[in-house]
N, C-alpha and C. Protein backbone atom coordinates (compact mmCIF):
# COMPACT_ATOMS: atom_id res chain seq x y z
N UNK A 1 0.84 -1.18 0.00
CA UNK A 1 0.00 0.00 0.00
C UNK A 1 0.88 1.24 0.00
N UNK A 2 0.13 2.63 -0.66
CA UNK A 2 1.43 3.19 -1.05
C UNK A 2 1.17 4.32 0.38
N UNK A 3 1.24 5.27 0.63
CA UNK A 3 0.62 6.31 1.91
C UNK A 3 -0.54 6.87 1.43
N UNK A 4 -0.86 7.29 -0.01
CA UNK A 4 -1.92 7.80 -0.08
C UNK A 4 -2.96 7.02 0.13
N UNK A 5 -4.30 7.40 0.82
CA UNK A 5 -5.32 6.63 1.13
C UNK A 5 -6.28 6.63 -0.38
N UNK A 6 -6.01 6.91 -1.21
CA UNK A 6 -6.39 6.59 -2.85
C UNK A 6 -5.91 5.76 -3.15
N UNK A 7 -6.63 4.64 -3.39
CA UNK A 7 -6.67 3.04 -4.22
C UNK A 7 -6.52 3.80 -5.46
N UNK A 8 -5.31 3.16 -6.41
CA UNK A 8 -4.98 3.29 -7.47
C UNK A 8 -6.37 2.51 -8.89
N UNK A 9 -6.44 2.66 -9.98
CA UNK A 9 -7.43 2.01 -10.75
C UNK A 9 -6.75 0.32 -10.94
N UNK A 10 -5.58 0.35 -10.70
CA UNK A 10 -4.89 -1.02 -10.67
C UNK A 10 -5.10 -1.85 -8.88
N UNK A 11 -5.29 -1.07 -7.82
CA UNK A 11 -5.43 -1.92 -7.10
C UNK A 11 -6.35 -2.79 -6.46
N UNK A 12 -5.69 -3.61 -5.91
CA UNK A 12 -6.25 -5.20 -5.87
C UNK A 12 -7.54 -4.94 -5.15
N UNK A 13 -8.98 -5.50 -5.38
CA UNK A 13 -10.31 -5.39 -4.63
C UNK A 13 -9.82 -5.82 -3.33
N UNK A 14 -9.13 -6.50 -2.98
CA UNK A 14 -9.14 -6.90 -1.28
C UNK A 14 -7.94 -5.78 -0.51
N UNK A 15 -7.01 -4.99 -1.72
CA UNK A 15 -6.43 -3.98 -0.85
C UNK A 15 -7.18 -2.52 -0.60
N UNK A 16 -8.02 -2.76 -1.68
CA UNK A 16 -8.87 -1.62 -1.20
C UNK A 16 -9.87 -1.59 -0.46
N UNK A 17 -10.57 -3.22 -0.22
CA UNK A 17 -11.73 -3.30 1.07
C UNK A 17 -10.54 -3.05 2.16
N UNK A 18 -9.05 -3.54 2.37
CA UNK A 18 -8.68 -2.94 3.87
C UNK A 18 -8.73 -1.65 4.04
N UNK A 19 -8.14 -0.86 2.81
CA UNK A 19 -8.09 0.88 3.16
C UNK A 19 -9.80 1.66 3.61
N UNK A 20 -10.67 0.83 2.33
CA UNK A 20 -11.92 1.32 2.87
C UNK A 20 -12.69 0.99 4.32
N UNK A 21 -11.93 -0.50 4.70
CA UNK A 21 -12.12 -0.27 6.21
C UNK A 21 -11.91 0.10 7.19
N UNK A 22 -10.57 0.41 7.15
CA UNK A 22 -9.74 1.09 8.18
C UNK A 22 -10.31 2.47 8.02
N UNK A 23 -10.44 3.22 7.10
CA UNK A 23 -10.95 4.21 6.98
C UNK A 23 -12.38 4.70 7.90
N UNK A 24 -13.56 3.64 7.45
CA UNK A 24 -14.76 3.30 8.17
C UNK A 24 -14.76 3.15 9.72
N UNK A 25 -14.18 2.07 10.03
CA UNK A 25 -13.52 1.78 11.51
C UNK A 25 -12.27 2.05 11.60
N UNK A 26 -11.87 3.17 12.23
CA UNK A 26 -10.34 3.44 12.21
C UNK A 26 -9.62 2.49 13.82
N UNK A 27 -10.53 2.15 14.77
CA UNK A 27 -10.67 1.11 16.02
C UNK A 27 -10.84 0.03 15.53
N UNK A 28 -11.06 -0.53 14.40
CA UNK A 28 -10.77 -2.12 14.12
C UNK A 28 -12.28 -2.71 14.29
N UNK A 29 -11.85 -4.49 14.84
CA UNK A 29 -13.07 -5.01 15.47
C UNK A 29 -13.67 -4.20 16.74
N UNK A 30 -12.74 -3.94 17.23
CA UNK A 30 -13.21 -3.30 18.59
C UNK A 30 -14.64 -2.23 18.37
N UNK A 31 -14.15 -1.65 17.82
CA UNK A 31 -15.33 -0.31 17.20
C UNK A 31 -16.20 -0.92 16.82
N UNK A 32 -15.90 -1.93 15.88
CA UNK A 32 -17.23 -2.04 14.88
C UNK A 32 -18.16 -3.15 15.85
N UNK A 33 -17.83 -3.89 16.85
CA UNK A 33 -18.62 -4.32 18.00
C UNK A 33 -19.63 -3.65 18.92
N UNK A 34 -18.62 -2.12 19.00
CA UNK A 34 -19.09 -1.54 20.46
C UNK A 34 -20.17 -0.45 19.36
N UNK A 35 -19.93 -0.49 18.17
CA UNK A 35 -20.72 0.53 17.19
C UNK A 35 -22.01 -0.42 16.77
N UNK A 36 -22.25 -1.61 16.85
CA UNK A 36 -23.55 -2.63 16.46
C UNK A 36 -24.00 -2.52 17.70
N UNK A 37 -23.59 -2.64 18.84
CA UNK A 37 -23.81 -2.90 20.01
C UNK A 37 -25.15 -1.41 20.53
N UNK A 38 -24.45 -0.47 20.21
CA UNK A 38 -25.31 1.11 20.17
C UNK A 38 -25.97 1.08 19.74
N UNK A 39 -25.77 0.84 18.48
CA UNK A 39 -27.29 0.85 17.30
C UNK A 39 -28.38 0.09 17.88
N UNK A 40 -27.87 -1.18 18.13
CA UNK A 40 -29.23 -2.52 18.14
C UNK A 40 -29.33 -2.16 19.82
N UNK A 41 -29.04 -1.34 20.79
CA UNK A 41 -29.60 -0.84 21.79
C UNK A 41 -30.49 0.60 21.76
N UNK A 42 -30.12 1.44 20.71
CA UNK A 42 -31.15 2.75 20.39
C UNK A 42 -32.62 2.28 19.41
N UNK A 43 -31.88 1.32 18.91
CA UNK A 43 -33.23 0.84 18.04
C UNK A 43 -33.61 -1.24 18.28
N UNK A 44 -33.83 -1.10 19.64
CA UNK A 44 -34.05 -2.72 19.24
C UNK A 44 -35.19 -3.60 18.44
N UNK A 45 -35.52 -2.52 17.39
CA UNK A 45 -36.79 -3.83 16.42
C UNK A 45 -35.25 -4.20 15.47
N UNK A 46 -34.48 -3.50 15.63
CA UNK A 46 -33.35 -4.19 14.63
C UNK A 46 -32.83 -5.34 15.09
N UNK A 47 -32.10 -6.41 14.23
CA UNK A 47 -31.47 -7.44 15.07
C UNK A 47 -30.06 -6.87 14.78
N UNK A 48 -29.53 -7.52 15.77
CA UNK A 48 -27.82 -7.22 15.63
C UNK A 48 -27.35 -7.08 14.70
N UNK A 49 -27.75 -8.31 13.81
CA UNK A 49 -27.29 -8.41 12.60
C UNK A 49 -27.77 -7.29 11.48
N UNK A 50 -28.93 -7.02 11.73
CA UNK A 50 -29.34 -6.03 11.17
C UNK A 50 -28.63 -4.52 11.39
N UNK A 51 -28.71 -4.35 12.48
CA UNK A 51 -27.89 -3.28 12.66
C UNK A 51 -26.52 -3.16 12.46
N UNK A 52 -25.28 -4.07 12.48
CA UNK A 52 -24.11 -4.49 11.84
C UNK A 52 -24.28 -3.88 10.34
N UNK A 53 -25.74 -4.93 9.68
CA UNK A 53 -25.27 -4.49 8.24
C UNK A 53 -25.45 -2.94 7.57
N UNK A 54 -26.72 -2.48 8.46
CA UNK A 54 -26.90 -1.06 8.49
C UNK A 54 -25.38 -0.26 9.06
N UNK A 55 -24.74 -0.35 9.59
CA UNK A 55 -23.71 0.18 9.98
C UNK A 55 -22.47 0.37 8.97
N UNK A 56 -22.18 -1.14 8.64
CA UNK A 56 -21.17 -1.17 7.91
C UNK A 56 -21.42 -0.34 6.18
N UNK A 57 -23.18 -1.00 6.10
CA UNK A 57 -23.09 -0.05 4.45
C UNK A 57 -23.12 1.59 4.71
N UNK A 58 -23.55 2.28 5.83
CA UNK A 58 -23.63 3.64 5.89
C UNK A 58 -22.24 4.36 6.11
N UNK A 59 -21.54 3.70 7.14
CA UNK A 59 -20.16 3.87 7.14
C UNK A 59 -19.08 3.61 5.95
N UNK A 60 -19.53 3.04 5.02
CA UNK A 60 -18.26 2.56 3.57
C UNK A 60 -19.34 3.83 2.87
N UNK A 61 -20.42 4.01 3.03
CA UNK A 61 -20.97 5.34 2.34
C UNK A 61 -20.53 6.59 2.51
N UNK A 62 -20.09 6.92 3.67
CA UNK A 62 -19.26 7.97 4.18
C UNK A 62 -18.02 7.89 4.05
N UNK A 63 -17.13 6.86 3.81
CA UNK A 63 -15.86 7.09 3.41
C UNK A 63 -15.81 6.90 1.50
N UNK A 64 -16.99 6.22 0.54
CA UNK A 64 -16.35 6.33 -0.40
C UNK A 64 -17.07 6.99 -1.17
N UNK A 65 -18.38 7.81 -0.61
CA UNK A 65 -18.68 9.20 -0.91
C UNK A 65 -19.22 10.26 0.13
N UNK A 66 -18.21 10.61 0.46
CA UNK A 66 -18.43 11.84 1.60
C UNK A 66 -19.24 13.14 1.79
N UNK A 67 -19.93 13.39 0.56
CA UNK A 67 -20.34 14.22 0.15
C UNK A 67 -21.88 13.62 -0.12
N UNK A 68 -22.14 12.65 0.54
CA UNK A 68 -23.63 12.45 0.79
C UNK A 68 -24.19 13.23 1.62
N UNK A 69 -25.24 13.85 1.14
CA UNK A 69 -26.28 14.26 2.60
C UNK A 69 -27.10 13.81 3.21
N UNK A 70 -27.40 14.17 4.18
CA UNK A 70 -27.96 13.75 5.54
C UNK A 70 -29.49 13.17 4.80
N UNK A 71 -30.44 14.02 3.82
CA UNK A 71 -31.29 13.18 3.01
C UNK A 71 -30.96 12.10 2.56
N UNK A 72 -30.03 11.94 1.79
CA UNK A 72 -29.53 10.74 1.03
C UNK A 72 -29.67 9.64 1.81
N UNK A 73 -28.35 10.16 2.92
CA UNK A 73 -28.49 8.65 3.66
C UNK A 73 -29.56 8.10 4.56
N UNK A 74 -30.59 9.18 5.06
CA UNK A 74 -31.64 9.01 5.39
C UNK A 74 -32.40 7.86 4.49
N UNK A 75 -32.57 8.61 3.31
CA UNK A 75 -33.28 7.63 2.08
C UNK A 75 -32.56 6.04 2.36
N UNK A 76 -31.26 5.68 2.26
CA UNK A 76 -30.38 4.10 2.17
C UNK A 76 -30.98 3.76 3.44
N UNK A 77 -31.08 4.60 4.31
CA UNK A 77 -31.02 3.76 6.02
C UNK A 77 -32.70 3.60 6.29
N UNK A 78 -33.72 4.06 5.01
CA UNK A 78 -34.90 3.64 5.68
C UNK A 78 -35.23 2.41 4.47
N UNK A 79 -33.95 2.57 3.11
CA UNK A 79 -34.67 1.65 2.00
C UNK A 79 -33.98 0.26 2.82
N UNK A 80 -32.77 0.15 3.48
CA UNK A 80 -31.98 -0.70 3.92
C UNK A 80 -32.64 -1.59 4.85
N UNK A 81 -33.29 -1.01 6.12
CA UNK A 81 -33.71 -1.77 6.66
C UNK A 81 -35.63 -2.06 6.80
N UNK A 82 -36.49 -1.26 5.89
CA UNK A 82 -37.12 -1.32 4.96
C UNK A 82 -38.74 -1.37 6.51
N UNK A 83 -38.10 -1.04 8.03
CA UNK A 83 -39.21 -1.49 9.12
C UNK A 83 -39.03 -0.10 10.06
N UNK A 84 -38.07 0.93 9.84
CA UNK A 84 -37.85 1.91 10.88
C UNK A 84 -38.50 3.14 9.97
N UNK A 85 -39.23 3.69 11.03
CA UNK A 85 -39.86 5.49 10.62
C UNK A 85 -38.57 6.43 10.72
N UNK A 86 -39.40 7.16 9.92
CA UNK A 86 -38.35 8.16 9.73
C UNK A 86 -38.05 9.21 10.61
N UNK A 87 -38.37 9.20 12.27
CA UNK A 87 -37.54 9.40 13.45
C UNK A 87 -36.83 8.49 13.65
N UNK A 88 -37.21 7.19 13.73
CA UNK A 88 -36.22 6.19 14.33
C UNK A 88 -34.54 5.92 13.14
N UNK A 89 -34.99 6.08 11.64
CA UNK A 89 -34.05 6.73 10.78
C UNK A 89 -33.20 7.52 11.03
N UNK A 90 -33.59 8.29 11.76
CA UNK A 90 -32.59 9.54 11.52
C UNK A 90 -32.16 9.83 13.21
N UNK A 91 -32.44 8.70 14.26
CA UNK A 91 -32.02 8.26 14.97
C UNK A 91 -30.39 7.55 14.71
N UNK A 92 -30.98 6.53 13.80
CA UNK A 92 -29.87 6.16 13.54
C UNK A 92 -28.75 6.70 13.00
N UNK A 93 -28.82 7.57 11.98
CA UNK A 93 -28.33 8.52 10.85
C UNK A 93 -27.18 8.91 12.16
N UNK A 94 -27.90 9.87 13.29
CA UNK A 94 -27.02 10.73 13.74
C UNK A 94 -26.09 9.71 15.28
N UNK A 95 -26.44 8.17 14.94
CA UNK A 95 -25.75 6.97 16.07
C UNK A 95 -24.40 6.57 15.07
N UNK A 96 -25.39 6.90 13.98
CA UNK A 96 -23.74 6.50 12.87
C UNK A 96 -22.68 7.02 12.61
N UNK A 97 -23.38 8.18 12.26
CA UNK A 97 -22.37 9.40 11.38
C UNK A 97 -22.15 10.64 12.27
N UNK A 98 -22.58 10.62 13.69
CA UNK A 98 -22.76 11.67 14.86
C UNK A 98 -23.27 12.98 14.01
N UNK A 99 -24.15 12.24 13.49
CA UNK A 99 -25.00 13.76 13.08
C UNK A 99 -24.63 15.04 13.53
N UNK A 100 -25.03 15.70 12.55
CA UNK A 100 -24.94 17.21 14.01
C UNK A 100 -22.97 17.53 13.20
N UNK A 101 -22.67 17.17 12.94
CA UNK A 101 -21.11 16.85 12.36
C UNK A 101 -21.41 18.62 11.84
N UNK A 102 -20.32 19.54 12.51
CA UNK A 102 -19.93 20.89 11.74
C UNK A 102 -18.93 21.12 11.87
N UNK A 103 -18.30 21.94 10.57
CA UNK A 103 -16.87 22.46 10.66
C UNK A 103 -16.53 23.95 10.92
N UNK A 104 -15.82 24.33 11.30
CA UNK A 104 -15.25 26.13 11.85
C UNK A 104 -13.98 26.06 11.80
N UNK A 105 -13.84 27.58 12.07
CA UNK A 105 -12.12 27.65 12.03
C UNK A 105 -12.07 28.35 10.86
N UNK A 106 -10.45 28.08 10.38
CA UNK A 106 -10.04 28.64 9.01
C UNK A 106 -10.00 27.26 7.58
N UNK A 107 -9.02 27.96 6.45
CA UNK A 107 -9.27 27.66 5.86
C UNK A 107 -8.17 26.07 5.78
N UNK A 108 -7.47 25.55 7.20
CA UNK A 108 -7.05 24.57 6.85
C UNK A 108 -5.14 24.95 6.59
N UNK A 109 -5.07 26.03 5.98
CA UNK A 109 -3.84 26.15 5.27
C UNK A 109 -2.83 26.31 6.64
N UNK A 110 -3.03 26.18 7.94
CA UNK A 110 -1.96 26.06 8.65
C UNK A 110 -2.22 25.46 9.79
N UNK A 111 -1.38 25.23 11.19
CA UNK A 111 -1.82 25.25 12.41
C UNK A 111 -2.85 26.37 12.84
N UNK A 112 -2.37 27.17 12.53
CA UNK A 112 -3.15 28.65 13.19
C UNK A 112 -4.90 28.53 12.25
N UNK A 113 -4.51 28.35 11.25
CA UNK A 113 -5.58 28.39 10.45
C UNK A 113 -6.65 26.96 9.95
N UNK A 114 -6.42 26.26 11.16
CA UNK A 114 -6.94 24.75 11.15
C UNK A 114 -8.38 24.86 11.13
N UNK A 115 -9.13 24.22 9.98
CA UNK A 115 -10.34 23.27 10.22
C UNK A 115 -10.24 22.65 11.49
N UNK A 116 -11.43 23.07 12.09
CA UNK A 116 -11.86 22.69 13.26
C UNK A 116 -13.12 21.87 12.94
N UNK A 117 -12.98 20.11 13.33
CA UNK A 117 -14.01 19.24 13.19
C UNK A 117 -14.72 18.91 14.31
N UNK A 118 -16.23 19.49 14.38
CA UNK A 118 -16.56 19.11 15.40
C UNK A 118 -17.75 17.92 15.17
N UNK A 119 -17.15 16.83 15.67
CA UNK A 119 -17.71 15.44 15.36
C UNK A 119 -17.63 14.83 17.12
N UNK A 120 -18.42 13.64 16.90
CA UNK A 120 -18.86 12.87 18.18
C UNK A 120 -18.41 11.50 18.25
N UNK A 121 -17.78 11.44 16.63
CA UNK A 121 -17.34 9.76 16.49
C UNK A 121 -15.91 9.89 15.05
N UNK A 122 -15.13 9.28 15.34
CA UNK A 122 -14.01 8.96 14.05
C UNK A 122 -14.59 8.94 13.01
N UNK A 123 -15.50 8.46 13.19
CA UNK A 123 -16.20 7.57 11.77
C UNK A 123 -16.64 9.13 10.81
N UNK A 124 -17.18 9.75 11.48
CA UNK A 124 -17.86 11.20 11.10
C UNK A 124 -17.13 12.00 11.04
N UNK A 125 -15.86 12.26 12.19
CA UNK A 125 -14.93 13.38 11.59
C UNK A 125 -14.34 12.98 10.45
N UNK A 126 -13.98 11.61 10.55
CA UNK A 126 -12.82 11.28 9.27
C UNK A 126 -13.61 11.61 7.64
N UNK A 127 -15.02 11.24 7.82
CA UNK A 127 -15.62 11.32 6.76
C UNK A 127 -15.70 13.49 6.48
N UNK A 128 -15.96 14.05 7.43
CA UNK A 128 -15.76 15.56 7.24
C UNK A 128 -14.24 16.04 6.67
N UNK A 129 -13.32 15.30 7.25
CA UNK A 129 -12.42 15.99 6.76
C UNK A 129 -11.96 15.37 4.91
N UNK A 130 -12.45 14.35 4.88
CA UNK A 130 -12.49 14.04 3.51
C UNK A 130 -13.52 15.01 2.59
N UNK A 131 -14.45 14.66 3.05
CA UNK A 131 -15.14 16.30 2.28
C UNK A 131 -14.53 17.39 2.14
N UNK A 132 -14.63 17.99 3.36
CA UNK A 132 -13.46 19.30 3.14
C UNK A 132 -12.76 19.17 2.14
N UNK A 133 -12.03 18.26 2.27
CA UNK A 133 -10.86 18.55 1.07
C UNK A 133 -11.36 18.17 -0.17
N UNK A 134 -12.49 17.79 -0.39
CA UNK A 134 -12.88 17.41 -1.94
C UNK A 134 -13.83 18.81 -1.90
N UNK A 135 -14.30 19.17 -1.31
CA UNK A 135 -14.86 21.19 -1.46
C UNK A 135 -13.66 22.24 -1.84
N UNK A 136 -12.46 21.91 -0.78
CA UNK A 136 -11.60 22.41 -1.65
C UNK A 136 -10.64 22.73 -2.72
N UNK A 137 -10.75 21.37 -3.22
CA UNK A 137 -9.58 20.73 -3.57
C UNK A 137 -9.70 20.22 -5.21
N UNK A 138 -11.73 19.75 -4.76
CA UNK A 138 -11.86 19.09 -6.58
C UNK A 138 -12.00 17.65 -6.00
N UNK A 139 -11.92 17.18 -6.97
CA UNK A 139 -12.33 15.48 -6.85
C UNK A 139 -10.43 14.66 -6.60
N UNK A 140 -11.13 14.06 -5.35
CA UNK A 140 -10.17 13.19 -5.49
C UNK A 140 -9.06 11.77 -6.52
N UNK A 141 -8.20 12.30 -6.47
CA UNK A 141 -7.95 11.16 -7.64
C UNK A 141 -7.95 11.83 -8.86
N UNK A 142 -8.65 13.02 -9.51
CA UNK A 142 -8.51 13.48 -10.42
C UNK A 142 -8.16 15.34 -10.34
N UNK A 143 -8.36 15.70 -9.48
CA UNK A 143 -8.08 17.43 -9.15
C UNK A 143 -6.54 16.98 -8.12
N UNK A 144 -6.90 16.33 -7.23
CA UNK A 144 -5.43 15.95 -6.24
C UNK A 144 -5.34 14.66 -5.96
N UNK A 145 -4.08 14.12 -5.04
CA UNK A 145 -3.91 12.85 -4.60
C UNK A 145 -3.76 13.16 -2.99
N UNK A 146 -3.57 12.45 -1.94
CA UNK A 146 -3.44 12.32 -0.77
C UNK A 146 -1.81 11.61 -0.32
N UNK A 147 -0.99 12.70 -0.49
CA UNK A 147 0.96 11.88 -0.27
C UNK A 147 0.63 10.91 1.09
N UNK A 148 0.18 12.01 2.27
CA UNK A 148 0.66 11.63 3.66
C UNK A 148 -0.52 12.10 4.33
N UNK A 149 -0.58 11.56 5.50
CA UNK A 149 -1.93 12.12 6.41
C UNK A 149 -0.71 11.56 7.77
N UNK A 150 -0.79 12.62 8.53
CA UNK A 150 -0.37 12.16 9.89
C UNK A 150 -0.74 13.45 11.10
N UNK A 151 -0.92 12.46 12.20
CA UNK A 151 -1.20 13.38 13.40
C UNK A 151 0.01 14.13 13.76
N UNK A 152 -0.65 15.68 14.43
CA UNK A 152 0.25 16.48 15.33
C UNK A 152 -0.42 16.11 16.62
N UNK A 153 0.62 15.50 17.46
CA UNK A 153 0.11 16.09 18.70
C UNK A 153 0.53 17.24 19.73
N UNK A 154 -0.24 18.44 19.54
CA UNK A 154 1.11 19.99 19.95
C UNK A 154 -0.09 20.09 21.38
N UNK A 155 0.81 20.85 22.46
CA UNK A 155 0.21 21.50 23.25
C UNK A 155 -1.36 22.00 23.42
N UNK A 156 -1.91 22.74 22.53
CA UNK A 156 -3.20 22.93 22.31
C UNK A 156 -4.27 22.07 21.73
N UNK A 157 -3.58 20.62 21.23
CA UNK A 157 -4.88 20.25 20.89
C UNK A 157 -4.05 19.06 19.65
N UNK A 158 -4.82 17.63 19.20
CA UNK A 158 -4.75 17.07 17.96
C UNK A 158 -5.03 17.48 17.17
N UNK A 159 -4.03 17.25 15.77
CA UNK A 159 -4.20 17.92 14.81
C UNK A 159 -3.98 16.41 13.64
N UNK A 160 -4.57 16.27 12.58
CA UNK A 160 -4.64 15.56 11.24
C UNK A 160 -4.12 16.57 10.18
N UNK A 161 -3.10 16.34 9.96
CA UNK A 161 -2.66 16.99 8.56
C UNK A 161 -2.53 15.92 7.30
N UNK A 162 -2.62 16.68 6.33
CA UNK A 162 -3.02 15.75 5.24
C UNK A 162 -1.98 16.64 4.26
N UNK A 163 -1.43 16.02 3.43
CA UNK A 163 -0.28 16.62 2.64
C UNK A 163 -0.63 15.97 1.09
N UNK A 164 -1.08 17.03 0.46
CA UNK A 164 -1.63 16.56 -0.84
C UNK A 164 -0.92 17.13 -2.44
N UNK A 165 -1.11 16.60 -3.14
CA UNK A 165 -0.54 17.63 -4.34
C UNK A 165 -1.63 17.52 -5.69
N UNK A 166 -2.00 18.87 -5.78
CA UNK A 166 -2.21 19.26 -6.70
C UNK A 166 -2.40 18.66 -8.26
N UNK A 167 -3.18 17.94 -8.93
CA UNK A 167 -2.29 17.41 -10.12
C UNK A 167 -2.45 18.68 -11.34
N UNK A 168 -2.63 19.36 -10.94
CA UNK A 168 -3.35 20.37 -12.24
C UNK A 168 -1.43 21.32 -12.68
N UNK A 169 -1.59 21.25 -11.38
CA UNK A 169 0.27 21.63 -11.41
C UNK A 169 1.27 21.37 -10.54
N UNK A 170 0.78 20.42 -9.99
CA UNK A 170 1.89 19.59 -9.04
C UNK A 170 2.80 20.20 -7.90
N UNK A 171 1.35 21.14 -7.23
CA UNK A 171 2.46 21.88 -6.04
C UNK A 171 1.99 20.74 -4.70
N UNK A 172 2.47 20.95 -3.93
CA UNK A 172 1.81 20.13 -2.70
C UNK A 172 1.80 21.32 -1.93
N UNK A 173 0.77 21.30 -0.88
CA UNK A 173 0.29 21.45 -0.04
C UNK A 173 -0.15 20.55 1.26
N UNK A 174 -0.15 21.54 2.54
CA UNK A 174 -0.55 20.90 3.98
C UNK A 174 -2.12 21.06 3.98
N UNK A 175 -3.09 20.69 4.67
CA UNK A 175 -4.39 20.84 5.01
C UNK A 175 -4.49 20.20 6.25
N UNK A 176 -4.69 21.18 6.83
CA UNK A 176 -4.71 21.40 8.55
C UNK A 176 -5.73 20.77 9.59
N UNK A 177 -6.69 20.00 10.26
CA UNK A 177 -7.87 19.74 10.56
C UNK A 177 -7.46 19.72 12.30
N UNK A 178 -7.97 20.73 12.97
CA UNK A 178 -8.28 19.99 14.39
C UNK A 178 -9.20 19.02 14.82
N UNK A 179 -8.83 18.30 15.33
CA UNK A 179 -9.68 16.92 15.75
C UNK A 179 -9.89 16.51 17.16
N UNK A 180 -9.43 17.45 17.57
CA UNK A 180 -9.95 17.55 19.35
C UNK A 180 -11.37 16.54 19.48
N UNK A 181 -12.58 16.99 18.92
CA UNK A 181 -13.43 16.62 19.45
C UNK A 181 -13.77 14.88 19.01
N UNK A 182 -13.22 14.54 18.17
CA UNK A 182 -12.86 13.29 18.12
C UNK A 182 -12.47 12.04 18.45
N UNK A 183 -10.88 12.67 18.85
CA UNK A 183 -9.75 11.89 18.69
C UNK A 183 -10.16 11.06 19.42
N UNK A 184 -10.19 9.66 19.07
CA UNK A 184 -10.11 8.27 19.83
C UNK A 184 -11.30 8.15 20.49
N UNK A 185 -12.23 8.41 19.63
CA UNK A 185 -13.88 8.34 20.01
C UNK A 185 -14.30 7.25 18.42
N UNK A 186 -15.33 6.19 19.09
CA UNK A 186 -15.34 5.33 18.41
C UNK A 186 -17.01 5.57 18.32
């Protein structure tokens, strides 16, 4: 796998279900236990299993199009499990994706000037800050690529930087995200 979290058009379907999972569950099994476990306790006409599979397709929806809205996935999560109203929907919506997900701050281009993600779960910031950068940036894979993504951890707070380049003219750039409200929330 190369650092960028962009599956190449050559790579292998099973190296890209790991990136798209790790991505989804960035906690592994662990998460994706204690994340079925929530669901099929906020909504128990679901079965576990039911709620697992509701989980896992809404979550690979948010990492491999981020730029769904809150309608959209509303629409998958009531065609999906085809028995929940559309409170108990959008119950779920915001158990998944910590609804409510907003961004502030600046424009990203530094420490000082960090996207500030304010999310309730990994699963939801990680999917915001992928947006972000496809709002700013253009489409992934074809406007930019993703070199490096790595944490700061400074005095004031976690930080996700993402180090991308350009393909239109091949400069790279940093993109800044605070993740305070996140970090290591499953």
């Amino acid at each position: 796998m190369n650092q960028s979290n962009t599956p190449s058009p050559n790579t292998p379907p099973a190296v890209m279900a790991k990136k798209i999972m790790f991505l989804a569950f960035p906690g592994g099994l662990e998460q994706v236990e204690v994340e079925i476990n929530q669901l099929h306790d906020l909504l128990p006409k679901l079965t576990k299993e039911e709620s697992g599979r509701l989980l896992f397709l809404i979550k690979v929806q948010q990492v491999t199009a981020p730029n769904s809205t809150e309608d959209q996935i509303l629409k998958m999560i009531l065609k999906i499990t085809n028995k929940l109203t559309e409170e108990e929907a959008h119950e779920a919506y915001v158990s998944i994706t910590g609804g409510g997900t907003t961004m502030t701050g600046g424009d990203g281009s530094s420490m000082e000037n960090a996207v500030i993600i304010n999310a309730n779960s990994s699963g939801a910031g990680i999917a915001m800050e992928h947006a972000h950068l496809n709002r700013m940036l253009g489409r992934r894979g074809e406007d930019y690529t993703i070199e490096m993504q790595r944490p700061e951890f400074l005095p004031d707070g976690v930080y996700d930087v993402f180090t991308v380049t350009l393909l239109k003219d091949g400069m790279k750039r940093d993109c800044w995200f605070n993740i305070n409200s996140f970090f290591g929330k499953f």
